[in-house]
N, C-alpha and C. Protein backbone atom coordinates (compact mmCIF):
# COMPACT_ATOMS: atom_id res chain seq x y z
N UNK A 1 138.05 -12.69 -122.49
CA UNK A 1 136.76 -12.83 -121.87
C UNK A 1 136.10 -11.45 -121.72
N UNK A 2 134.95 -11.50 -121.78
CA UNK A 2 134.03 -10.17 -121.35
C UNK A 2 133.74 -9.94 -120.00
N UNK A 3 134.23 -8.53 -120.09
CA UNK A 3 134.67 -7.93 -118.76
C UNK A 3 133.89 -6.88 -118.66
N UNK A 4 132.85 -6.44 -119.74
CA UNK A 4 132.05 -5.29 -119.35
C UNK A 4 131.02 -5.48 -120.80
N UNK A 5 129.92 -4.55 -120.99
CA UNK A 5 129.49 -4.52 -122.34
C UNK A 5 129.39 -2.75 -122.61
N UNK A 6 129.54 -2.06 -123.65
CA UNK A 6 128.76 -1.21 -124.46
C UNK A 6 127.62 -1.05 -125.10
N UNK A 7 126.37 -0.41 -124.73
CA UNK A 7 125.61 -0.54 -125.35
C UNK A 7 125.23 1.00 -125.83
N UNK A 8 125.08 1.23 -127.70
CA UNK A 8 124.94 2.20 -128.31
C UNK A 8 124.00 2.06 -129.55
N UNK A 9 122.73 3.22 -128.88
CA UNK A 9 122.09 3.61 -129.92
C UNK A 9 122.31 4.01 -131.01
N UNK A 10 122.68 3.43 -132.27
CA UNK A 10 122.83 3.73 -133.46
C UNK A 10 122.21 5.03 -134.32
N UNK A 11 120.74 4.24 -134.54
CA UNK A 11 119.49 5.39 -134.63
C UNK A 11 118.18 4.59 -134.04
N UNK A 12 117.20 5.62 -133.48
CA UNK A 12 116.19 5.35 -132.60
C UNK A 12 116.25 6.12 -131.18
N UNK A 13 115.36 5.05 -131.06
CA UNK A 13 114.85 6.05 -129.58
C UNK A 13 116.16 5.27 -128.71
N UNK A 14 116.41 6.41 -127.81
CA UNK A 14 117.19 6.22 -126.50
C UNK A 14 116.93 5.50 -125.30
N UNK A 15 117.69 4.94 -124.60
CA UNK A 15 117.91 3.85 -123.26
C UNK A 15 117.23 4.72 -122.50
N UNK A 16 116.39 4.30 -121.38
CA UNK A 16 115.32 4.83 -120.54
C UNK A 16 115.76 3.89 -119.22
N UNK A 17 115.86 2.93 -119.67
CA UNK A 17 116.47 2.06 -118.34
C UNK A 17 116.84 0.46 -118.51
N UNK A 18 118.02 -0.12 -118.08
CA UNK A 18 118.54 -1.25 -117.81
C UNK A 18 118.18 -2.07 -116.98
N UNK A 19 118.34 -3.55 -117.32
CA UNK A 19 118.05 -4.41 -116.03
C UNK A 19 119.18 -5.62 -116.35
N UNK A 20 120.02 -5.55 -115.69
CA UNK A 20 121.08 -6.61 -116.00
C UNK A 20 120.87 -7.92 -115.41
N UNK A 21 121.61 -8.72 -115.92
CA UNK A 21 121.71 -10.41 -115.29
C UNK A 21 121.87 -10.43 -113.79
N UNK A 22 121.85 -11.61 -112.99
CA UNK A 22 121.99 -12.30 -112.13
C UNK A 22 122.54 -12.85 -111.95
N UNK A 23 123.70 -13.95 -111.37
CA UNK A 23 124.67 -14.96 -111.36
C UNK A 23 126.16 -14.79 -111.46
N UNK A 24 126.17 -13.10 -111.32
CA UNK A 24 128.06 -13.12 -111.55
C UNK A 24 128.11 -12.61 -110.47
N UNK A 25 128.97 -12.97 -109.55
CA UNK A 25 129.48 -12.93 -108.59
C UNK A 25 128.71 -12.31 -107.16
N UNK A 26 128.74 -11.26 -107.02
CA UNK A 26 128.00 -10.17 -106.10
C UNK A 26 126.90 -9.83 -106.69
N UNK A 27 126.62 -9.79 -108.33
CA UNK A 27 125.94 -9.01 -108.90
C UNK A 27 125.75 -7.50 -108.83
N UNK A 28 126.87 -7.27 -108.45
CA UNK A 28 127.05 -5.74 -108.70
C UNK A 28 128.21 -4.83 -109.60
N UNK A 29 127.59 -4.33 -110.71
CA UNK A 29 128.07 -3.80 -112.27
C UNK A 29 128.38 -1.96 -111.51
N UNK A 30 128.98 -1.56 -112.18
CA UNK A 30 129.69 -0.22 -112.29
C UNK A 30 128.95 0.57 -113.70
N UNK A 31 128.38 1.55 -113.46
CA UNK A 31 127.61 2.08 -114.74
C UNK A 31 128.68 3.13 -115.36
N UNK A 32 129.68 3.24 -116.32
CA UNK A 32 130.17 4.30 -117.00
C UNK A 32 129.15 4.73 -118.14
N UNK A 33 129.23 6.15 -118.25
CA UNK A 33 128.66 7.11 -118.88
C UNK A 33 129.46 7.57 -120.36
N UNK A 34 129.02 8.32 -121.22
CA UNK A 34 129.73 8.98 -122.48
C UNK A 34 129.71 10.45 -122.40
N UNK A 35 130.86 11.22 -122.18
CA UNK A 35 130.72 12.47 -122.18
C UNK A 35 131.39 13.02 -123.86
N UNK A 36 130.44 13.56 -124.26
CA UNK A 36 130.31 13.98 -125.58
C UNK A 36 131.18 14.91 -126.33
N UNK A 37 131.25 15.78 -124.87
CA UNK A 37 132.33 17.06 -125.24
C UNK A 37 133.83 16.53 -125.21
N UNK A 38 133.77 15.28 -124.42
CA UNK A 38 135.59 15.08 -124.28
C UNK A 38 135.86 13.93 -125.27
N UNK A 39 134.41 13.16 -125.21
CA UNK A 39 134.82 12.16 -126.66
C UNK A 39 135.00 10.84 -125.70
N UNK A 40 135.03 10.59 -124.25
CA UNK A 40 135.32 9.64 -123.72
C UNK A 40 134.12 8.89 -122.84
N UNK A 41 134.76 7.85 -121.98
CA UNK A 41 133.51 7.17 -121.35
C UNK A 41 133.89 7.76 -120.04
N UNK A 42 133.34 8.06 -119.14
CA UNK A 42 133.67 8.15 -117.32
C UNK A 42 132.61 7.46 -116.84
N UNK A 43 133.08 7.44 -115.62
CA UNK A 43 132.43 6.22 -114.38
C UNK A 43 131.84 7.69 -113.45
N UNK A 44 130.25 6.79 -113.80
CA UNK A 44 129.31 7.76 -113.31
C UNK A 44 128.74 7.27 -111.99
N UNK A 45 130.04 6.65 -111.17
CA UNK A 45 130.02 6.03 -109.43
C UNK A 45 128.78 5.78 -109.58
N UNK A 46 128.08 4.85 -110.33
CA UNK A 46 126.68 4.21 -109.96
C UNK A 46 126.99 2.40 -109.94
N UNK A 47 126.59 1.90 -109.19
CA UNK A 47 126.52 0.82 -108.97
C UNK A 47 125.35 0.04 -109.29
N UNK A 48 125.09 -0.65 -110.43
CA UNK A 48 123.90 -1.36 -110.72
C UNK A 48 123.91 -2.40 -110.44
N UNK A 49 122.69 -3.26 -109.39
CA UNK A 49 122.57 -4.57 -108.97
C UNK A 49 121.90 -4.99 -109.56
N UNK A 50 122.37 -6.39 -110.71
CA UNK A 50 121.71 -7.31 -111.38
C UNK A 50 120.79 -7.94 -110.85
N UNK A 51 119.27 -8.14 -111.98
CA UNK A 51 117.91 -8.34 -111.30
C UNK A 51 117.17 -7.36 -110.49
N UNK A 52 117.41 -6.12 -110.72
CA UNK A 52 117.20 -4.78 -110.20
C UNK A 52 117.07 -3.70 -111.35
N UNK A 53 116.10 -3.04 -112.15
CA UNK A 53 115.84 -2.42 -113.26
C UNK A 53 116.38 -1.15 -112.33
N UNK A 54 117.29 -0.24 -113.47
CA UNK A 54 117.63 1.25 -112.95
C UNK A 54 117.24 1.98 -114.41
N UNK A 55 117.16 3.08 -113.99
CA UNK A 55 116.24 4.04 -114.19
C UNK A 55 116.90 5.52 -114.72
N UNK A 56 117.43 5.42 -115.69
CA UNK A 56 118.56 7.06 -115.81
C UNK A 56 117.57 8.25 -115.84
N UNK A 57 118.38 8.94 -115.09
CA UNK A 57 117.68 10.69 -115.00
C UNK A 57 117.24 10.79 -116.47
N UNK A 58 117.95 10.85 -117.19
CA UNK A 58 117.50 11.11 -118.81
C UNK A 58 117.84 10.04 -119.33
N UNK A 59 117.29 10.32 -120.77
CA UNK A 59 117.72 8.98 -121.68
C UNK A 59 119.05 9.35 -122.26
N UNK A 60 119.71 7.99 -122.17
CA UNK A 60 121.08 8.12 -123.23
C UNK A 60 121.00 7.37 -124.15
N UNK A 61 121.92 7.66 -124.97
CA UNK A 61 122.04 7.14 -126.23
C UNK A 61 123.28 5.70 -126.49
N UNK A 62 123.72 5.69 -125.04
CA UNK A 62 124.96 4.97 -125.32
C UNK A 62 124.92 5.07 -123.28
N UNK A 63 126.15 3.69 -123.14
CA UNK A 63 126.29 3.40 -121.46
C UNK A 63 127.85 2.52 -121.32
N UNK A 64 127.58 2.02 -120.68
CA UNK A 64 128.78 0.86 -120.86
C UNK A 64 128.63 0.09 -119.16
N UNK A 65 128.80 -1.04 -119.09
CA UNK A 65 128.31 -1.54 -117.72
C UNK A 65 129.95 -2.31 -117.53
N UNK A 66 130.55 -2.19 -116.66
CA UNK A 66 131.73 -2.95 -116.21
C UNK A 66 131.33 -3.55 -114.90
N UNK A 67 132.54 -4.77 -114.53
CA UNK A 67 132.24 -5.14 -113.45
C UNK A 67 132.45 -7.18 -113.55
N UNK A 68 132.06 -7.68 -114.72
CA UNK A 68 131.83 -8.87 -115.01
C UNK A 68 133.39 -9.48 -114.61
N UNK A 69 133.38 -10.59 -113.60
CA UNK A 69 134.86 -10.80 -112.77
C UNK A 69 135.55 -11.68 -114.33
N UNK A 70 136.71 -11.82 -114.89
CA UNK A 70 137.31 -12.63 -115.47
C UNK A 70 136.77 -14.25 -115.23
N UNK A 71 136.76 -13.65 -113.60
CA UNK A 71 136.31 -15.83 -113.38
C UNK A 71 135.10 -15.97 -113.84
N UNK A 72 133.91 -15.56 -114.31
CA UNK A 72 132.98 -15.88 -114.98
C UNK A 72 132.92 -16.81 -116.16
N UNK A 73 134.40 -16.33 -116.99
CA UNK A 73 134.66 -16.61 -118.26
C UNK A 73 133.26 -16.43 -119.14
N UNK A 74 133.30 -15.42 -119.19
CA UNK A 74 131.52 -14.74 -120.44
C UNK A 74 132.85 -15.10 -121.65
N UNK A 75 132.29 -16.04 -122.58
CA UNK A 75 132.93 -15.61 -123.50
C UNK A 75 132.07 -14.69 -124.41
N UNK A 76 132.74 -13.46 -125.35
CA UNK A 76 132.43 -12.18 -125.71
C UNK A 76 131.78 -12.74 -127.03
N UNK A 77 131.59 -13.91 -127.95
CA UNK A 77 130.99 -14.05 -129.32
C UNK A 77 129.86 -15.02 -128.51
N UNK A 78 129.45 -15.36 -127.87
CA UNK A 78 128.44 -15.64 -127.58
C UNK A 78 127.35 -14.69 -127.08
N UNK A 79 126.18 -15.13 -128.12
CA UNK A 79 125.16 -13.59 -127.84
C UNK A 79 124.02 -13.48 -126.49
N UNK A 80 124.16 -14.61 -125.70
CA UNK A 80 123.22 -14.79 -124.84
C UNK A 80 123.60 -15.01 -123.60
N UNK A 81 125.18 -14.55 -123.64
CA UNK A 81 126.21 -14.84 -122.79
C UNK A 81 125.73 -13.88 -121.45
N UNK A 82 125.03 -13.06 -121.91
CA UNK A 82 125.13 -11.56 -120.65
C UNK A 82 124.08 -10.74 -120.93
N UNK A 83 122.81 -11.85 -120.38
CA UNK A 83 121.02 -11.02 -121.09
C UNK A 83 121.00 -9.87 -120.24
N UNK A 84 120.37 -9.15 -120.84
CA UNK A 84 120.45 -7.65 -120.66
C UNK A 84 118.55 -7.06 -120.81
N UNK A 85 118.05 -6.61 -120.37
CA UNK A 85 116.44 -6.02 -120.23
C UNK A 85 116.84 -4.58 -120.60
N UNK A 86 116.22 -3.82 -121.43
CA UNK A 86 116.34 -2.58 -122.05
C UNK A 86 115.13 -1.97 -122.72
N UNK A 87 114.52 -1.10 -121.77
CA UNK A 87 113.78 -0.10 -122.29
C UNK A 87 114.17 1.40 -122.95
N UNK A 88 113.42 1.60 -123.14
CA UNK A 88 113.71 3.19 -124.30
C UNK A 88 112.18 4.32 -124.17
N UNK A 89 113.24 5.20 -124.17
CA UNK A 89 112.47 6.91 -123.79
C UNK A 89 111.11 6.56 -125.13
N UNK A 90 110.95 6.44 -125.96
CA UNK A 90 109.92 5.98 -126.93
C UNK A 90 110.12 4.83 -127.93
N UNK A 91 108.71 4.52 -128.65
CA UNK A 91 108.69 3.56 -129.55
C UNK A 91 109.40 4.46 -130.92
N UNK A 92 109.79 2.71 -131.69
CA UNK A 92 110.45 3.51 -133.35
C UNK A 92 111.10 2.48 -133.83
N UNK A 93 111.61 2.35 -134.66
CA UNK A 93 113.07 1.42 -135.01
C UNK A 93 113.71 1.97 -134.36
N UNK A 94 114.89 0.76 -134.62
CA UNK A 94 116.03 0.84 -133.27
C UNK A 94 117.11 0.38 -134.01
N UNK A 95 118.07 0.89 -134.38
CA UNK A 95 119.52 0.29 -135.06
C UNK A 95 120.40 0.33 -133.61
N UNK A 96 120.98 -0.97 -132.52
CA UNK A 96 121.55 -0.41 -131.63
C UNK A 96 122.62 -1.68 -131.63
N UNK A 97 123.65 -1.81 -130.75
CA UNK A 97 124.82 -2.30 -130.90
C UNK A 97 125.51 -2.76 -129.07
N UNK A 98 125.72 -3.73 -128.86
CA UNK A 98 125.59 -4.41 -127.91
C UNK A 98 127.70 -4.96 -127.97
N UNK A 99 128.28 -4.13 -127.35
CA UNK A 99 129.99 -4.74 -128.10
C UNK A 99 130.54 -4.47 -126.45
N UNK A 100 131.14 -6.65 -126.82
CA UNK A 100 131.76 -6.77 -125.33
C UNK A 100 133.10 -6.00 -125.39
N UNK A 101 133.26 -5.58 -124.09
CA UNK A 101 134.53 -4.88 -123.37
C UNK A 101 135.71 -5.91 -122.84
N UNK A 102 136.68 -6.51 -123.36
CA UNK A 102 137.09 -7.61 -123.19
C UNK A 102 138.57 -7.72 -122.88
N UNK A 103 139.15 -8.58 -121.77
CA UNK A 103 140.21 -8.69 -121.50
C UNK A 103 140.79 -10.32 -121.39
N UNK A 104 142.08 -10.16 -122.01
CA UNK A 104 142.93 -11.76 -122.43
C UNK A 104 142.92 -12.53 -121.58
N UNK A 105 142.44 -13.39 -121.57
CA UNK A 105 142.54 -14.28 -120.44
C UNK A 105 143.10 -15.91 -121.05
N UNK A 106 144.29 -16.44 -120.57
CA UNK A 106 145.23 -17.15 -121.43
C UNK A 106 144.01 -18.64 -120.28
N UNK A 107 143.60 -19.22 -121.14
CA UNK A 107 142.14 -20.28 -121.17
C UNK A 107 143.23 -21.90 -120.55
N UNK A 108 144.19 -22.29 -121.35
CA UNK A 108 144.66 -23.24 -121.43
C UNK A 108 146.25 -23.40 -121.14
N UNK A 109 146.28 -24.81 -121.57
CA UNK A 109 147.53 -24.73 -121.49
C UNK A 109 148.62 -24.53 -122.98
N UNK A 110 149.42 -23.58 -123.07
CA UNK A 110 149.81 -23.63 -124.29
C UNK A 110 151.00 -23.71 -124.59
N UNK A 111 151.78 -23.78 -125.55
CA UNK A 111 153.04 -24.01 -125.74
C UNK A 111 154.11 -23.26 -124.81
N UNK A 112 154.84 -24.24 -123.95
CA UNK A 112 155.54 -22.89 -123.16
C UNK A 112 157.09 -22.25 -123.65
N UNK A 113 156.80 -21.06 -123.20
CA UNK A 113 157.53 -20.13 -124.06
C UNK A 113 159.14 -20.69 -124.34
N UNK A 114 160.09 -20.18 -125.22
CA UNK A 114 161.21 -20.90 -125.21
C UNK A 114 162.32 -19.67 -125.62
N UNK A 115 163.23 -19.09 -125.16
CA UNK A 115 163.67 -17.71 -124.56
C UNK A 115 164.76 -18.28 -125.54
N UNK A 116 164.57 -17.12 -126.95
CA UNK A 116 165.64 -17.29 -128.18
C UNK A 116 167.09 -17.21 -127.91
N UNK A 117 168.15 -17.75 -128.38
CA UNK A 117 169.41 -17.37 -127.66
C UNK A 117 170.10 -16.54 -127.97
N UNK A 118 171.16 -15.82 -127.18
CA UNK A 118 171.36 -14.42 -127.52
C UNK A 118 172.55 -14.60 -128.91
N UNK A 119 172.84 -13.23 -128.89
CA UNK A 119 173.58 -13.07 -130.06
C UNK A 119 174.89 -13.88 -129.97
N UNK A 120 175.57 -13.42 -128.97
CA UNK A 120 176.63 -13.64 -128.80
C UNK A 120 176.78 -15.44 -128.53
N UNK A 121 176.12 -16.29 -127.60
CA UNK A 121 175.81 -17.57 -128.41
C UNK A 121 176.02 -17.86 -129.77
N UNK A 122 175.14 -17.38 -130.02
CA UNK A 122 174.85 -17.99 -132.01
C UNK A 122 176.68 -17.87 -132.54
N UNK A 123 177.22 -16.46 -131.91
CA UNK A 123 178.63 -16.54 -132.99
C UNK A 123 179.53 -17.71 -131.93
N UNK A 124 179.07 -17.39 -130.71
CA UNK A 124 180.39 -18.41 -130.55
C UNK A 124 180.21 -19.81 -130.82
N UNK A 125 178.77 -20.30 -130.72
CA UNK A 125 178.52 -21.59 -131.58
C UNK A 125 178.68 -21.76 -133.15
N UNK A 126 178.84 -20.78 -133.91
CA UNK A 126 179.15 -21.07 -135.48
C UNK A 126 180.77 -21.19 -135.84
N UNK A 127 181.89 -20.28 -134.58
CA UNK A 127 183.11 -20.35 -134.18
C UNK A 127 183.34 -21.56 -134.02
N UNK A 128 182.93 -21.93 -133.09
CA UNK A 128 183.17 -23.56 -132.73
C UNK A 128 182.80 -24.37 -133.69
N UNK A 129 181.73 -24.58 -134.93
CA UNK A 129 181.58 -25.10 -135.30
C UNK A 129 182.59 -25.22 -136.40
N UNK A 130 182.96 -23.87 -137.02
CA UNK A 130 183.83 -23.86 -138.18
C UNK A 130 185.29 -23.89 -137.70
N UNK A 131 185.45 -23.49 -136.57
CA UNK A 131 187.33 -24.11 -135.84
C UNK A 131 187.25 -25.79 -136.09
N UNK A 132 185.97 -26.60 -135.84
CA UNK A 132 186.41 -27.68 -135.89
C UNK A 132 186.06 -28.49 -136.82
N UNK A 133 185.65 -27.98 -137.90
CA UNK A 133 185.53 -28.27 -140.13
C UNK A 133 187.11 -28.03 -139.88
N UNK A 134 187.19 -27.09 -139.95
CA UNK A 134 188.88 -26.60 -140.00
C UNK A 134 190.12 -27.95 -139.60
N UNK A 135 189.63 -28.16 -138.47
CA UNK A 135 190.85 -29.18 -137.83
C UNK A 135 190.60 -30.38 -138.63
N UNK A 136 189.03 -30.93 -138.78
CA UNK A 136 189.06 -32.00 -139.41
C UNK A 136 189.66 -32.02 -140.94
N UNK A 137 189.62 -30.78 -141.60
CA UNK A 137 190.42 -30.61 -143.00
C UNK A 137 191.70 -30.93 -142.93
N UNK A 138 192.80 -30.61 -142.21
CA UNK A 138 193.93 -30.28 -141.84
C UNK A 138 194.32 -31.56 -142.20
């Protein structure tokens, strides 16, 4: 299930400001940032409340919003799953990329597991089996 989104400017103009959904839980998302020099994402302690447009000091090129509870169940290939409002520092084409952040969430009920038997089983059951070919030969 989708547990957060990425959103990255490809080529074009840059994110100017977000306005996220309504309806998950509290409605309150965690804004992580991209720091360029380390190559990673960090949590830029901002708290964005869905149905509330925020506003970045500068434009970025890239964000990532966490926060979406598992119990929602967003599933992540559905595209309308987690509408999103997005303005940009100027007009232009826009090549940009929208990729859920996603964690397993076991949906159903599924085959339950069945715990292989150990080694030492298997020989003493093939022992037993061939001690008693044996007796019946005799």
């Amino acid at each position: 299930m989708a547990i957060g989104y990425d959103y990255i400017v490809n080529s074009g103009p840059n994110f100017a400001s977000v306005l996220l959904p309504t309806g998950f839980d509290d409605n309150l998302f965690d804004l992580w940032l991209w720091d360029s020099l380390v190559g990673d994402w960090f949590d830029a302690s901002i708290e964005i409340t869905g149905g509330i447009a925020y506003n970045f000091a500068n434009a970025v090129d890239r964000f990532r919003i966490l926060g979406i509870d598992i119990s929602n169940m967003v599933d992540p290939t559905v595209t309308d799953a987690f509408i999103t409002g997005l303005t940009f520092d100027t007009s232009g084409s826009l090549n940009m990329d929208q990729i859920a952040v996603t964690q397993f969430v076991n949906t159903g009920p599924g085959p339950n597991p069945v715990s292989a038997p150990s080694t030492l089983a298997i020989l003493l059951t093939s022992g037993l089996l061939i001690f008693s070919r044996r007796r019946k030969l005799h």
